[in-house]
N, C-alpha and C. Protein backbone atom coordinates (compact mmCIF):
# COMPACT_ATOMS: atom_id res chain seq x y z
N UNK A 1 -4.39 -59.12 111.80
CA UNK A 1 -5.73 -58.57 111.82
C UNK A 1 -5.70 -57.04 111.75
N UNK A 2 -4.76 -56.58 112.41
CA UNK A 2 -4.69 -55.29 112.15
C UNK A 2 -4.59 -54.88 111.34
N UNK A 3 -3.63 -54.86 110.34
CA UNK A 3 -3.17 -54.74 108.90
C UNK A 3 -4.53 -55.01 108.20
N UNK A 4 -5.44 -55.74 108.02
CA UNK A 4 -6.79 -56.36 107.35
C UNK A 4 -7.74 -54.61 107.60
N UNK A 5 -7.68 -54.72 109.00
CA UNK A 5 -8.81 -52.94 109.47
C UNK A 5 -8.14 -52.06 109.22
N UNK A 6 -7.08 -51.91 109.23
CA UNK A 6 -6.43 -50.49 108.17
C UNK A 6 -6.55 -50.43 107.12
N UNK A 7 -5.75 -51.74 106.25
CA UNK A 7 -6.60 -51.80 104.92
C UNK A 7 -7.84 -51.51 104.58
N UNK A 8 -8.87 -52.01 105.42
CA UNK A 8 -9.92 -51.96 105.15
C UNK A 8 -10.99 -50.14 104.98
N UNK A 9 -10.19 -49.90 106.25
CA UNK A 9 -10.53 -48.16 107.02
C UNK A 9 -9.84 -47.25 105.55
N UNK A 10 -9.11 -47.49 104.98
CA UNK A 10 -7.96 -46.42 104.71
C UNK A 10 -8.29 -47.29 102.56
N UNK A 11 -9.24 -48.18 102.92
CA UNK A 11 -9.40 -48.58 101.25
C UNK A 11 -7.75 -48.74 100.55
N UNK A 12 -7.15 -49.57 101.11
CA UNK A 12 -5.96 -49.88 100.62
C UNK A 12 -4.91 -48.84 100.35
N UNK A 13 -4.36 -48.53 99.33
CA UNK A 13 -3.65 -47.40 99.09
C UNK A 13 -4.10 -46.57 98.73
N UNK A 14 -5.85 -46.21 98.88
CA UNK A 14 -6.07 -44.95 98.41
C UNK A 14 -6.05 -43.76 99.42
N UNK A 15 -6.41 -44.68 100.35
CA UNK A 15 -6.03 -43.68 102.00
C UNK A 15 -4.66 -43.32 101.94
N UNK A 16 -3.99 -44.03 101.82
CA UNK A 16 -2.47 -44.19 101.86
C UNK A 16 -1.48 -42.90 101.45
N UNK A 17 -1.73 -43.26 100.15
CA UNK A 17 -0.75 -42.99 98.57
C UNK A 17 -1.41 -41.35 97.84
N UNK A 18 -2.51 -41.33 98.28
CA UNK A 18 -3.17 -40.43 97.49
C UNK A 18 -2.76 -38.49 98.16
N UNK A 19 -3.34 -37.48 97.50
CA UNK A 19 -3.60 -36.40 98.42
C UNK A 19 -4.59 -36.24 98.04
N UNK A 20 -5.58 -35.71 99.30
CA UNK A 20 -6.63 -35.18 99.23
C UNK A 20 -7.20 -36.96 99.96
N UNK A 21 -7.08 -37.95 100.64
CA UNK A 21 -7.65 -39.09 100.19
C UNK A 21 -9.08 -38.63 100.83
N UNK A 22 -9.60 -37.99 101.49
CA UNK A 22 -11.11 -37.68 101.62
C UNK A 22 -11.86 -37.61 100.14
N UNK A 23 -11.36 -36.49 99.19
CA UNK A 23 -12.12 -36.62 98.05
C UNK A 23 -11.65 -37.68 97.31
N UNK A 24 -10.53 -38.47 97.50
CA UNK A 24 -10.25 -39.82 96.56
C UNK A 24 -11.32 -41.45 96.88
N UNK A 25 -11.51 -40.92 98.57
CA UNK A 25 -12.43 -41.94 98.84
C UNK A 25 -13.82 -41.68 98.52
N UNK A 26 -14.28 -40.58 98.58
CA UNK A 26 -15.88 -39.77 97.70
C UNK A 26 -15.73 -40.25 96.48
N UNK A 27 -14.66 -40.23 95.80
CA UNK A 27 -14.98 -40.83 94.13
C UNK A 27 -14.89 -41.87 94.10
N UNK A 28 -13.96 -42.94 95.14
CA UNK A 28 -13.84 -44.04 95.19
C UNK A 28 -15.74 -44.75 95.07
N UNK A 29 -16.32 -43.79 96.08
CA UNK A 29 -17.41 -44.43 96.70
C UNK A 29 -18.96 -43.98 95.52
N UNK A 30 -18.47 -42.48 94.77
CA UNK A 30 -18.93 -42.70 93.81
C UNK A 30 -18.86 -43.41 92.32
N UNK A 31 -17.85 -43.50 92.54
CA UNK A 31 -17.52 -44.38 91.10
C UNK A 31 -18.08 -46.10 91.47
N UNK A 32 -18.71 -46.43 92.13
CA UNK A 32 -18.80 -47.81 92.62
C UNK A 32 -20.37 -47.81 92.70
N UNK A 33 -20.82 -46.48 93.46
CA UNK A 33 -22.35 -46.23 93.29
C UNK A 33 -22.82 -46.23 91.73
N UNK A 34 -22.10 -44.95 91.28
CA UNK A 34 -22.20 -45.17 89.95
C UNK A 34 -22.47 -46.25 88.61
N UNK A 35 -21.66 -47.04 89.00
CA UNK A 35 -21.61 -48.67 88.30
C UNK A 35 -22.71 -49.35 88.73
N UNK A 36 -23.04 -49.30 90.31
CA UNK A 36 -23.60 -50.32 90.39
C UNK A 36 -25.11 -49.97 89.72
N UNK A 37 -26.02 -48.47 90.17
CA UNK A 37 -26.71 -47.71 89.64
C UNK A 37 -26.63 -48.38 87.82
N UNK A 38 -25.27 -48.10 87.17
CA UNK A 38 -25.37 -48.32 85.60
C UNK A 38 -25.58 -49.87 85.87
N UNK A 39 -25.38 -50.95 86.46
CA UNK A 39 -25.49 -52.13 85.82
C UNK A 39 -26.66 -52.76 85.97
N UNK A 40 -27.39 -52.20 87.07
CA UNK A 40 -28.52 -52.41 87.52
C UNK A 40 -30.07 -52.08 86.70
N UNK A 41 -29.41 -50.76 86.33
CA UNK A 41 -30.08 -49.66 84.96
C UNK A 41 -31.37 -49.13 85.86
N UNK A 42 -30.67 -48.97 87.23
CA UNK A 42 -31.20 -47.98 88.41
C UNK A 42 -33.02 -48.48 88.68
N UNK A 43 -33.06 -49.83 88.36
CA UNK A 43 -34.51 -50.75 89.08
C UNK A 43 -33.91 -51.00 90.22
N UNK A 44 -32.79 -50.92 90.98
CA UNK A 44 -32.94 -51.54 92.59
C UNK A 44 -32.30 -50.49 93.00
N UNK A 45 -32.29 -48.96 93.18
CA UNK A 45 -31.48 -47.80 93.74
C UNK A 45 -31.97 -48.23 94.85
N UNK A 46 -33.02 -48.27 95.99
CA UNK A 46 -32.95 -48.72 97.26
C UNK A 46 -32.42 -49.69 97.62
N UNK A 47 -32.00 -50.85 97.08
CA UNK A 47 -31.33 -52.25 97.37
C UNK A 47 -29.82 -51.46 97.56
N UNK A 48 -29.80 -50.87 96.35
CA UNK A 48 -28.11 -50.25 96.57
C UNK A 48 -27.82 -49.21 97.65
N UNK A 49 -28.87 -48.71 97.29
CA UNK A 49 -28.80 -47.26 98.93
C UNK A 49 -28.87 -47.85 100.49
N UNK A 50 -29.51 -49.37 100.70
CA UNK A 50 -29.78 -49.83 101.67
C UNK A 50 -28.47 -50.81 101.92
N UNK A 51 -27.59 -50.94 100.77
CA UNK A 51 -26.00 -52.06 100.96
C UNK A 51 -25.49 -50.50 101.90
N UNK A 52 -25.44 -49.90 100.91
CA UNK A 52 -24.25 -48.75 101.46
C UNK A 52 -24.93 -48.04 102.88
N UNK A 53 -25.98 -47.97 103.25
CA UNK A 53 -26.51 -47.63 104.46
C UNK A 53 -25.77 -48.75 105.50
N UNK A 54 -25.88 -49.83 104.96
CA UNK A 54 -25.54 -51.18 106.30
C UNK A 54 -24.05 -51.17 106.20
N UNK A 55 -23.18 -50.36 105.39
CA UNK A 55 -21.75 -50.75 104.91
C UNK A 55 -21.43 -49.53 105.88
N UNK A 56 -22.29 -48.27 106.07
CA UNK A 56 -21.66 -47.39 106.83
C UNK A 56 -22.20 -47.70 108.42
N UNK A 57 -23.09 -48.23 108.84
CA UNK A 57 -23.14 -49.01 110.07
C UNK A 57 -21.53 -50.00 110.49
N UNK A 58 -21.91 -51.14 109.11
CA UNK A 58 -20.17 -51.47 109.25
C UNK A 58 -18.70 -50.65 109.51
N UNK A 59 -18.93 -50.01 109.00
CA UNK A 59 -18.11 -48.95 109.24
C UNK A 59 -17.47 -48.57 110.47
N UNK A 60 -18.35 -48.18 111.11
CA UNK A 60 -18.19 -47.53 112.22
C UNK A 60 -17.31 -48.27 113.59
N UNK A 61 -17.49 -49.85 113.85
CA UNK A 61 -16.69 -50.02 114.21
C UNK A 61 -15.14 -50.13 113.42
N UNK A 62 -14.77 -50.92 112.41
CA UNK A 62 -13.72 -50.54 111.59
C UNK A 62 -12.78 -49.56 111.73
N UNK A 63 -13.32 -48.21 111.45
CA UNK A 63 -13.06 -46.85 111.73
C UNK A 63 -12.61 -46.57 113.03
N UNK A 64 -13.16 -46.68 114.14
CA UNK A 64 -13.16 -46.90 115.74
C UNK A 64 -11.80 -47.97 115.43
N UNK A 65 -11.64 -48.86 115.17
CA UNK A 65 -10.39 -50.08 115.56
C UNK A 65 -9.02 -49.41 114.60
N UNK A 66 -9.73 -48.91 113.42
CA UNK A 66 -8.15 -48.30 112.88
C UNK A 66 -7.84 -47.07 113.53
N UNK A 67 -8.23 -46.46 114.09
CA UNK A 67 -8.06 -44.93 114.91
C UNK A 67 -6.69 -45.31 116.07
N UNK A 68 -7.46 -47.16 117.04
CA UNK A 68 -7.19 -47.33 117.64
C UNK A 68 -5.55 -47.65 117.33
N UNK A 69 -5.78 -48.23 116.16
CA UNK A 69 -4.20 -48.81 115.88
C UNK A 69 -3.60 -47.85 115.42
N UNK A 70 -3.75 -46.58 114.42
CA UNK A 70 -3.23 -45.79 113.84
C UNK A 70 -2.76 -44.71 115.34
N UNK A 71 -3.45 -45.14 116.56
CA UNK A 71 -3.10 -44.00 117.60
C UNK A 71 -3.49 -42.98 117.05
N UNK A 72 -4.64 -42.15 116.36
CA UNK A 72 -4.80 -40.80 115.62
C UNK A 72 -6.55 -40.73 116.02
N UNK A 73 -6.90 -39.74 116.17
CA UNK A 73 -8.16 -39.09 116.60
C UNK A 73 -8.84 -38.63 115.15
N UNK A 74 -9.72 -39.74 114.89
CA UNK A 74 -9.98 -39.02 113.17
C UNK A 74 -9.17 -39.44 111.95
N UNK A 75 -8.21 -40.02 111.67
CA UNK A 75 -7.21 -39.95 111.26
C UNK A 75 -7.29 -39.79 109.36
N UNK A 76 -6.78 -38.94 108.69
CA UNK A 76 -7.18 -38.48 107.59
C UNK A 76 -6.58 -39.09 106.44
N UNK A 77 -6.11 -40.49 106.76
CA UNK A 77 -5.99 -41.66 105.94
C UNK A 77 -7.44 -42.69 106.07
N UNK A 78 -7.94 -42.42 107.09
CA UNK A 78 -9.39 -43.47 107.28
C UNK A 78 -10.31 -42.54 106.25
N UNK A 79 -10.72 -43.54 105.07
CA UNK A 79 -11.23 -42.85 104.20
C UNK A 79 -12.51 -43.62 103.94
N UNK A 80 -12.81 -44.77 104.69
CA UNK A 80 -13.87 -45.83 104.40
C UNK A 80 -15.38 -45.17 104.72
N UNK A 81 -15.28 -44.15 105.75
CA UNK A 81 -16.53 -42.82 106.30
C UNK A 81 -17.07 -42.39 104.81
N UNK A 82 -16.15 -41.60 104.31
CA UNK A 82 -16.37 -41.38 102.52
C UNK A 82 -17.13 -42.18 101.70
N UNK A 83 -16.22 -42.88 101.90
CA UNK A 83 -16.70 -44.26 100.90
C UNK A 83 -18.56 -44.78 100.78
N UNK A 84 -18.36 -45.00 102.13
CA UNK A 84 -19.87 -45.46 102.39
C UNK A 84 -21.37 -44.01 102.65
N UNK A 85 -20.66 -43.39 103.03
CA UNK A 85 -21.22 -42.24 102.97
C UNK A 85 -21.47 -41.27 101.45
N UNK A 86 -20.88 -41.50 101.06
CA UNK A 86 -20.73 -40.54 99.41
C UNK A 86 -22.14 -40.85 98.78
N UNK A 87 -22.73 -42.03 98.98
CA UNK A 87 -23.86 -42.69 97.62
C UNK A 87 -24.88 -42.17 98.39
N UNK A 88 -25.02 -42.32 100.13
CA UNK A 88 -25.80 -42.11 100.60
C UNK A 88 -26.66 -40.28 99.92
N UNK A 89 -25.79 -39.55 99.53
CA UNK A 89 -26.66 -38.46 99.45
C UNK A 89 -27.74 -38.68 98.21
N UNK A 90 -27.61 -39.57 97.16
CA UNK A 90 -28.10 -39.82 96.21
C UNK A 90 -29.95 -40.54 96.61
N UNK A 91 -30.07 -40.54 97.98
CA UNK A 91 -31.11 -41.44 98.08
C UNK A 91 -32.51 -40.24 97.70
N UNK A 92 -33.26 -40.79 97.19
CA UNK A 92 -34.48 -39.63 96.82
C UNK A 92 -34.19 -38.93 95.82
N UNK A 93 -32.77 -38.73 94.84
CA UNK A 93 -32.84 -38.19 93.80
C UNK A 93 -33.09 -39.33 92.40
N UNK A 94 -33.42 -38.11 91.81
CA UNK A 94 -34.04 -39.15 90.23
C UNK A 94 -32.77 -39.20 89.41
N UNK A 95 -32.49 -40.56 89.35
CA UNK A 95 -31.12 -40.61 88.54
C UNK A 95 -31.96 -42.04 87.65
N UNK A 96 -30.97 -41.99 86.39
CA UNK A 96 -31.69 -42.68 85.31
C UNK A 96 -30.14 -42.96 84.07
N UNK A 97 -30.32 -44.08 84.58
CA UNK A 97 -28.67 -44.32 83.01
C UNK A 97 -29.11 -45.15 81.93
N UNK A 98 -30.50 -44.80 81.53
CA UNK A 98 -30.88 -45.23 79.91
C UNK A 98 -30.14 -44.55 79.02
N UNK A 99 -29.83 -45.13 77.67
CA UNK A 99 -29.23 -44.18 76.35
C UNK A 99 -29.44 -42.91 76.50
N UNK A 100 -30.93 -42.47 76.67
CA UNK A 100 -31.50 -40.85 76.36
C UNK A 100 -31.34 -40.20 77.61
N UNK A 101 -30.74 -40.91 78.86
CA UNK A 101 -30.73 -39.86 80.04
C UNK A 101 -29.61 -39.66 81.29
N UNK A 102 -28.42 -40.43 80.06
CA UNK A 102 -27.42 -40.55 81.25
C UNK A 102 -26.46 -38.88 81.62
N UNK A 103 -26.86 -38.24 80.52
CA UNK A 103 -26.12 -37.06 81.13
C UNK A 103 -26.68 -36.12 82.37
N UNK A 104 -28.11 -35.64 82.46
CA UNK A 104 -28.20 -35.43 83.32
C UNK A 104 -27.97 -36.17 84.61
N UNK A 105 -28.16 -37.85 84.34
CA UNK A 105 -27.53 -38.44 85.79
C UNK A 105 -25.92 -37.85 86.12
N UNK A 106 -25.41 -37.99 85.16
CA UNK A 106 -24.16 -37.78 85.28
C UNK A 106 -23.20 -36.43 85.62
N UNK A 107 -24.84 -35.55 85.55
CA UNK A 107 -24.45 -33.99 86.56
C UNK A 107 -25.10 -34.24 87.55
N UNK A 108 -26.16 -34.65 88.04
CA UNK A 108 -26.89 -34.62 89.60
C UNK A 108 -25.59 -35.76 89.87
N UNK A 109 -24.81 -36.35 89.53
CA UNK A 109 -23.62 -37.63 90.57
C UNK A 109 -22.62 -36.34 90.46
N UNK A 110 -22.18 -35.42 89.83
CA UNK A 110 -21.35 -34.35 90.06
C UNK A 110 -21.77 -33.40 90.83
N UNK A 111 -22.81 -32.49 91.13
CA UNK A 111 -23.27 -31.69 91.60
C UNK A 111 -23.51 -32.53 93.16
N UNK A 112 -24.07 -33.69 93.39
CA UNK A 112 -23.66 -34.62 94.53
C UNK A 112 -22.22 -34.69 95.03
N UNK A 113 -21.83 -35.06 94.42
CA UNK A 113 -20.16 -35.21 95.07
C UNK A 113 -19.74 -33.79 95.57
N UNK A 114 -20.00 -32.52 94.70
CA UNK A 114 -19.52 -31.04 94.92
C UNK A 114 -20.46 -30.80 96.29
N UNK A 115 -22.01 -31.32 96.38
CA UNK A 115 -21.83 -30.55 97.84
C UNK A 115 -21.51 -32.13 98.93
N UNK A 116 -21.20 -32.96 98.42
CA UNK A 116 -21.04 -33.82 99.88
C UNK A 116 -19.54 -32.82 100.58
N UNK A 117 -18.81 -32.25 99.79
CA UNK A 117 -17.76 -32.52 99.94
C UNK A 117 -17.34 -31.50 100.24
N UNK A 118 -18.44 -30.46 100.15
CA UNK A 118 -18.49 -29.09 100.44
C UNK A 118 -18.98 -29.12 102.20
N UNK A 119 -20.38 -29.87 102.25
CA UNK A 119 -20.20 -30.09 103.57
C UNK A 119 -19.46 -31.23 104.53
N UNK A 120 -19.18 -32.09 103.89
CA UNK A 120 -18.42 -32.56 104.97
C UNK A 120 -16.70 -32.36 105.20
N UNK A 121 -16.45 -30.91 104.38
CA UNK A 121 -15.31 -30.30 104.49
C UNK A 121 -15.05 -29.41 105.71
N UNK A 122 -16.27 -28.41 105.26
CA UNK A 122 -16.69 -27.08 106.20
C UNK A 122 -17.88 -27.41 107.28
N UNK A 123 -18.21 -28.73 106.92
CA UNK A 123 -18.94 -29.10 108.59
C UNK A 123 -19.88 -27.62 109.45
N UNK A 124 -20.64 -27.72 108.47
CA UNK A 124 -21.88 -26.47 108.99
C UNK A 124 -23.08 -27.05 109.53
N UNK A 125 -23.99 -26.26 110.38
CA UNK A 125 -24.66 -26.63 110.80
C UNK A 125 -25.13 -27.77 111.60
N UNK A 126 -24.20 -27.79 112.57
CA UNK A 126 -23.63 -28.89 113.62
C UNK A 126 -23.36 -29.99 113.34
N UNK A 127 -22.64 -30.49 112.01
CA UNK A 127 -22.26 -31.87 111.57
C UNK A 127 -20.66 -31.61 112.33
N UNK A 128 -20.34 -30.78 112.47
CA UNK A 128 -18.97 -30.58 113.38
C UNK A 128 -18.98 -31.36 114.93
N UNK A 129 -20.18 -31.16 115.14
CA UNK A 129 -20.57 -31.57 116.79
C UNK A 129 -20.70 -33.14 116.15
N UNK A 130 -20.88 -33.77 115.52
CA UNK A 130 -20.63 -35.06 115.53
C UNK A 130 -19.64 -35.96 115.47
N UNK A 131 -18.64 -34.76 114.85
CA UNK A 131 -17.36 -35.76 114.77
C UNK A 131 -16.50 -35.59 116.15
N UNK A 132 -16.79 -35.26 117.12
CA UNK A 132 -17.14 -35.17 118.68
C UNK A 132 -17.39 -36.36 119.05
N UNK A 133 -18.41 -37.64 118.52
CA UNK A 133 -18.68 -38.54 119.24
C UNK A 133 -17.53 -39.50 119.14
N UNK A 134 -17.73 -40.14 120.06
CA UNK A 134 -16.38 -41.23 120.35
C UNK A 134 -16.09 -42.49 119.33
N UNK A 135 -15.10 -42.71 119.06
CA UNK A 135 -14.74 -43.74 118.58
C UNK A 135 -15.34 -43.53 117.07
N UNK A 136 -15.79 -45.02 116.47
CA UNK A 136 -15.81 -45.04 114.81
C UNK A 136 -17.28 -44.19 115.02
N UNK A 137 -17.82 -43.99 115.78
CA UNK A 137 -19.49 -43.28 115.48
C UNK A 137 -19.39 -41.74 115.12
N UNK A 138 -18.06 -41.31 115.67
CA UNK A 138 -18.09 -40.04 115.34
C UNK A 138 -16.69 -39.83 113.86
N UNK A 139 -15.85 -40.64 113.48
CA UNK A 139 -15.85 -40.60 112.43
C UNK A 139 -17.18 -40.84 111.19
N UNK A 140 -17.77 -41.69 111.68
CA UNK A 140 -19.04 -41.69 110.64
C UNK A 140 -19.87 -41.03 110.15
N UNK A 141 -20.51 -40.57 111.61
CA UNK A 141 -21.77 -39.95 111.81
C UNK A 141 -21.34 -38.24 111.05
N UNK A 142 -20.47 -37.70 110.94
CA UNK A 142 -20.42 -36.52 110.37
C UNK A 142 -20.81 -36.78 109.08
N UNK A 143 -19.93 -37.91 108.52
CA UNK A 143 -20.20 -38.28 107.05
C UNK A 143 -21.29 -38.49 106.45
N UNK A 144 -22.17 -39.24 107.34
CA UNK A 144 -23.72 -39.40 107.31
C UNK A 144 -24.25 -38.48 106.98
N UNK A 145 -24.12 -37.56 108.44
CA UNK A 145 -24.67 -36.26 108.03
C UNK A 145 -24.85 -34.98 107.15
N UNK A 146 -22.99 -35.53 106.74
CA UNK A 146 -22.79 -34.70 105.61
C UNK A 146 -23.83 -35.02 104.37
N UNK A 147 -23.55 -35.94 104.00
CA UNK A 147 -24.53 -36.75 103.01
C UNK A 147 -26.23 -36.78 103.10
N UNK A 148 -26.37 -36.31 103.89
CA UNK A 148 -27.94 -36.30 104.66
C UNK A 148 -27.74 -34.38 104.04
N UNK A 149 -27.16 -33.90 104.40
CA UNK A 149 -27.10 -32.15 104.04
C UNK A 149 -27.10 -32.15 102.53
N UNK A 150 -25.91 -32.49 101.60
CA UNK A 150 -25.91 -32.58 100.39
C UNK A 150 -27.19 -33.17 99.70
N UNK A 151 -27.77 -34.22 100.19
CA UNK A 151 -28.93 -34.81 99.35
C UNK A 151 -29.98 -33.85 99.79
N UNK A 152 -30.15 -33.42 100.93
CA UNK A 152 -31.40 -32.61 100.58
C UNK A 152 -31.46 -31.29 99.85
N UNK A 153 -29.96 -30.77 99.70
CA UNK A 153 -30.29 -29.62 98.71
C UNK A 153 -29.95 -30.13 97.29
N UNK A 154 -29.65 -30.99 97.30
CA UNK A 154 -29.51 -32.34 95.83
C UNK A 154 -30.97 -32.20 95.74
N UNK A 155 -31.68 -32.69 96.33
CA UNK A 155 -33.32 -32.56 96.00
C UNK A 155 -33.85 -31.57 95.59
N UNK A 156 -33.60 -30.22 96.72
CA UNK A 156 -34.28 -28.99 96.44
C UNK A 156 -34.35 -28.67 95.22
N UNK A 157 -32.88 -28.48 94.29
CA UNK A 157 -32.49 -28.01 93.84
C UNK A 157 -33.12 -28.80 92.77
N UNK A 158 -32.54 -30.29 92.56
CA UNK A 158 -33.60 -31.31 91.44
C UNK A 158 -34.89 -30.72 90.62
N UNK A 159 -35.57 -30.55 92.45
CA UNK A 159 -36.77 -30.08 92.35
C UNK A 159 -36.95 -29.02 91.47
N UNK A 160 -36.55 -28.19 91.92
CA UNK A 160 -36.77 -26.55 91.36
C UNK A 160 -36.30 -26.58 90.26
N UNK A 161 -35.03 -27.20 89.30
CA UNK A 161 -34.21 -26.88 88.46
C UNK A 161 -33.99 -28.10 88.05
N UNK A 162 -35.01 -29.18 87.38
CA UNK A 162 -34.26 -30.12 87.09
C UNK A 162 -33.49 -30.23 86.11
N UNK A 163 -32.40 -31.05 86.05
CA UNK A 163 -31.24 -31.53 85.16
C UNK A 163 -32.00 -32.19 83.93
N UNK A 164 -32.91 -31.74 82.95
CA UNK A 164 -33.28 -32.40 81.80
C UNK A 164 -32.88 -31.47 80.54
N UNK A 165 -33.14 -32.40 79.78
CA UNK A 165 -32.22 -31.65 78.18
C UNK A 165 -33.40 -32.14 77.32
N UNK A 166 -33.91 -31.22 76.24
CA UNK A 166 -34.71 -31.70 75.58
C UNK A 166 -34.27 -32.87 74.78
């Protein structure tokens, strides 16, 4: 069983094998948003934003039980926080993968990933004080938050400057 929640925490060998696996699990978690967004042809983005919302609830114990086994506080092979957290910043932005509009999706999912990863690197504005809380809640909850920071200036910015091409 153990072996199953490490696997699971650490996304197989990408936690593992990789460097950097924080940003390997962000692409992991965007490249999966991504697809699902393209196969869907982005009519159920809340169905998908609401899997990965309940996947990072899941999470949290997971995270909490591989810490426990890994003996490590945080441990920077648990990359599943990422994972489930990464899509989350996408909620409220206008993304669209018809023929005529997949490139700008395909910079607001880049410009997403650049600030999740920006804040949940440099942990500003007290997302630091969360990874403080105990067990898998405070591996999570930064990630959350991070993703909660990135999407709203994902929005602002939408807003003010949107990504369209004539």
């Amino acid at each position: 069983m153990d072996k199953l929640i490490v696997g699971l925490a650490t996304l197989g060998p990408i936690g593992k094998k990789l460097p950097a696996p924080g940003t390997f699990g962000s692409l992991t978690g965007l490249a999966v948003f991504g697809i699902l967004m393209a196969t869907q042809m982005s009519d159920n983005s809340m169905t998908i934003h609401c899997g990965f919302a309940i996947l990072a609830l899941l999470s949290i114990p997971i995270c909490g039980q591989a810490e426990r086994i890994l003996d490590k506080e945080d441990p920077q092979e648990v990359i599943l926080d990422e994972f489930v957290a990464q899509p989350l910043v996408f909620i409220g932005t206008p993304l669209s993968f018809g023929q005529d509009s997949i490139l700008p999706s395909l910079l607001m999912l880049a410009c997403g990933f650049a600030l999740f990863r920006f804040f949940d690197i440099l942990k500003p504005i007290g997302i630091s004080r969360l990874q403080k809380l105990p067990g898998g809640l405070g591996v999570v909850a930064d990630d959350v938050a991070a993703a909660g920071a990135a999407g709203l200036c994902l929005w602002c910015v939408s807003g003010t400057f949107p990504l369209s091409f004539p």
